[in-house]
Protein backbone atom coordinates (compact mmCIF):
# COMPACT_ATOMS: atom_id res chain seq x y z
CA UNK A 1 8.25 -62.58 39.55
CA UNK A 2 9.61 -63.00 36.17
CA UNK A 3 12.47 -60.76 34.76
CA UNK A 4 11.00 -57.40 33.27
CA UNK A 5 10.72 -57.09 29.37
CA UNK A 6 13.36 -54.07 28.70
CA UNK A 7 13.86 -52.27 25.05
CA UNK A 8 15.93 -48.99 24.46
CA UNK A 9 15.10 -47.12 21.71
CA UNK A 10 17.58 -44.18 20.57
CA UNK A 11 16.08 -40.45 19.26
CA UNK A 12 17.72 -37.28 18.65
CA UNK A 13 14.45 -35.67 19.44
CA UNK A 14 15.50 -34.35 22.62
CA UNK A 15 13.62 -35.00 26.12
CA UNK A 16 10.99 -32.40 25.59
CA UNK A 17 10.33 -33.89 21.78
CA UNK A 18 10.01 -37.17 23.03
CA UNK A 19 7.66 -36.67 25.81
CA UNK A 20 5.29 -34.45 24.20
CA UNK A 21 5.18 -37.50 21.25
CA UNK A 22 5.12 -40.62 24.24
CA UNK A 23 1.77 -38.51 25.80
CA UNK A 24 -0.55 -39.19 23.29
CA UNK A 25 1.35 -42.30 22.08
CA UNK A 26 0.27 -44.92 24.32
CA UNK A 27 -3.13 -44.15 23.99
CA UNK A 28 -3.15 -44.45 20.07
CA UNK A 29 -1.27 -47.32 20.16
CA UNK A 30 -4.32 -49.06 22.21
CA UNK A 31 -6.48 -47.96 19.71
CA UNK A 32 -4.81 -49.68 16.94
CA UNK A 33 -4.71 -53.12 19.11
CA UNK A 34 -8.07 -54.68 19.80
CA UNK A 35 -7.18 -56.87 22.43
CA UNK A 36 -4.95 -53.51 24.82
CA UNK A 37 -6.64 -51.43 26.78
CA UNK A 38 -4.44 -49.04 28.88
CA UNK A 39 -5.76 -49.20 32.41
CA UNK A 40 -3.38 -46.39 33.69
CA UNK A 41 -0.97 -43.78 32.44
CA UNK A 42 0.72 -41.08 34.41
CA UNK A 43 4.02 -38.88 34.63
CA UNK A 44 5.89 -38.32 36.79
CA UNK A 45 8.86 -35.75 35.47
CA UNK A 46 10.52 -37.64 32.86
CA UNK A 47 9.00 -41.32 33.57
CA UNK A 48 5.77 -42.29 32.67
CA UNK A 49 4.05 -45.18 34.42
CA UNK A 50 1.46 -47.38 32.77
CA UNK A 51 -0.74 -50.47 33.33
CA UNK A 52 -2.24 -52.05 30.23
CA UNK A 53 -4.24 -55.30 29.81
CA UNK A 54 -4.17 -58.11 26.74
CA UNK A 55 -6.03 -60.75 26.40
CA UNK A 56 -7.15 -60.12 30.25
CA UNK A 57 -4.16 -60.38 31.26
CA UNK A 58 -2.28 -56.91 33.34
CA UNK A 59 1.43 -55.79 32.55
CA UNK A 60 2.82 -52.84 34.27
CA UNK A 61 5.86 -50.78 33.71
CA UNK A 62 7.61 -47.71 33.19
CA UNK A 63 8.80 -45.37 30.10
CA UNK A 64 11.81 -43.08 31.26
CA UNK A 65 12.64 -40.29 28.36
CA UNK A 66 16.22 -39.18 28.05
CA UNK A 67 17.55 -36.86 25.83
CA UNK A 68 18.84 -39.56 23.14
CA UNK A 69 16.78 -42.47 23.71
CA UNK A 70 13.92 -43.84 25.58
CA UNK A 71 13.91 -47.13 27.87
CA UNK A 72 10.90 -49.03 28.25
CA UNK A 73 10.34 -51.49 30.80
CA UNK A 74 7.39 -53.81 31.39
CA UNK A 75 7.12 -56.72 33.17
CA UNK A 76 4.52 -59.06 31.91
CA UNK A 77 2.49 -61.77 33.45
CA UNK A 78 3.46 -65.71 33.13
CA UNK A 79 0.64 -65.96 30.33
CA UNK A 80 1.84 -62.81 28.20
CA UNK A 81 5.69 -64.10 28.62
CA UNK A 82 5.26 -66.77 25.73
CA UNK A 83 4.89 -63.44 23.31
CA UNK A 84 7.72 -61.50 24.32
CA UNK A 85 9.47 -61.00 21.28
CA UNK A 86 6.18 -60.10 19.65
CA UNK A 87 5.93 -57.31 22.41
CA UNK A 88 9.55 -56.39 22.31
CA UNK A 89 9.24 -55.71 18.48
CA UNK A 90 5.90 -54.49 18.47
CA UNK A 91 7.43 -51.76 21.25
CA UNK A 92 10.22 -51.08 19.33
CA UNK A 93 8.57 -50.74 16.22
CA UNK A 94 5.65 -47.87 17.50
CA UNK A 95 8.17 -46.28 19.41
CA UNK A 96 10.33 -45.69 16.25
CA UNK A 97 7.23 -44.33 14.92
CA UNK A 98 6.69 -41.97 17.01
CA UNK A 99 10.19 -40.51 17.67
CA UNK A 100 11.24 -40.46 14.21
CA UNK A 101 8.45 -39.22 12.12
CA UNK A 102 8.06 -35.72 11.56
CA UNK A 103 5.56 -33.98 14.03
């Protein structure tokens, strides 16, 4: 099993904030990426847990929510490694998005 994929992102959004953004995030996000497809998303208190697929390819992981940042973790599949950094910065970039713009 390879090492997970794991990106902080700081908010002062509080927990609340930040969950009720992350909800409908993932979802949109998908949208906007031809090639994702989220397979499952569900909470559970603060953490949500997700399964998405790329290029037919499955990652899983886990969002926990804190009240001044959020930690992603995902641990993707030998084929998805190569594009880490891509995923790392594309993860870093929507979260930003979504805990910084005004809702």
């Amino acid at each position: 099993m390879s090492a997970p994929l794991v990106v902080s992102i700081p908010h002062s959004l509080g927990r609340e904030e930040a969950m009720r953004r992350l909800k409908t995030g993932l979802s949109r996000a998908a949208s906007s990426v031809p090639v994702l497809s989220v397979d499952e998303e569900r909470w559970e208190v603060n953490r949500m847990i997700f399964r998405v697929r790329a290029l037919g390819q499955a990652a899983a992981g886990h969002v926990d929510v804190a009240e001044d940042h959020v930690r992603v973790e995902v641990v993707l599949p030998w084929l998805l490694q190569r594009f880490a950094e891509v995923a790392q910065a594309a993860i870093r970039s929507r979260a930003n998005l979504l805990l910084t713009k005004k809702s």
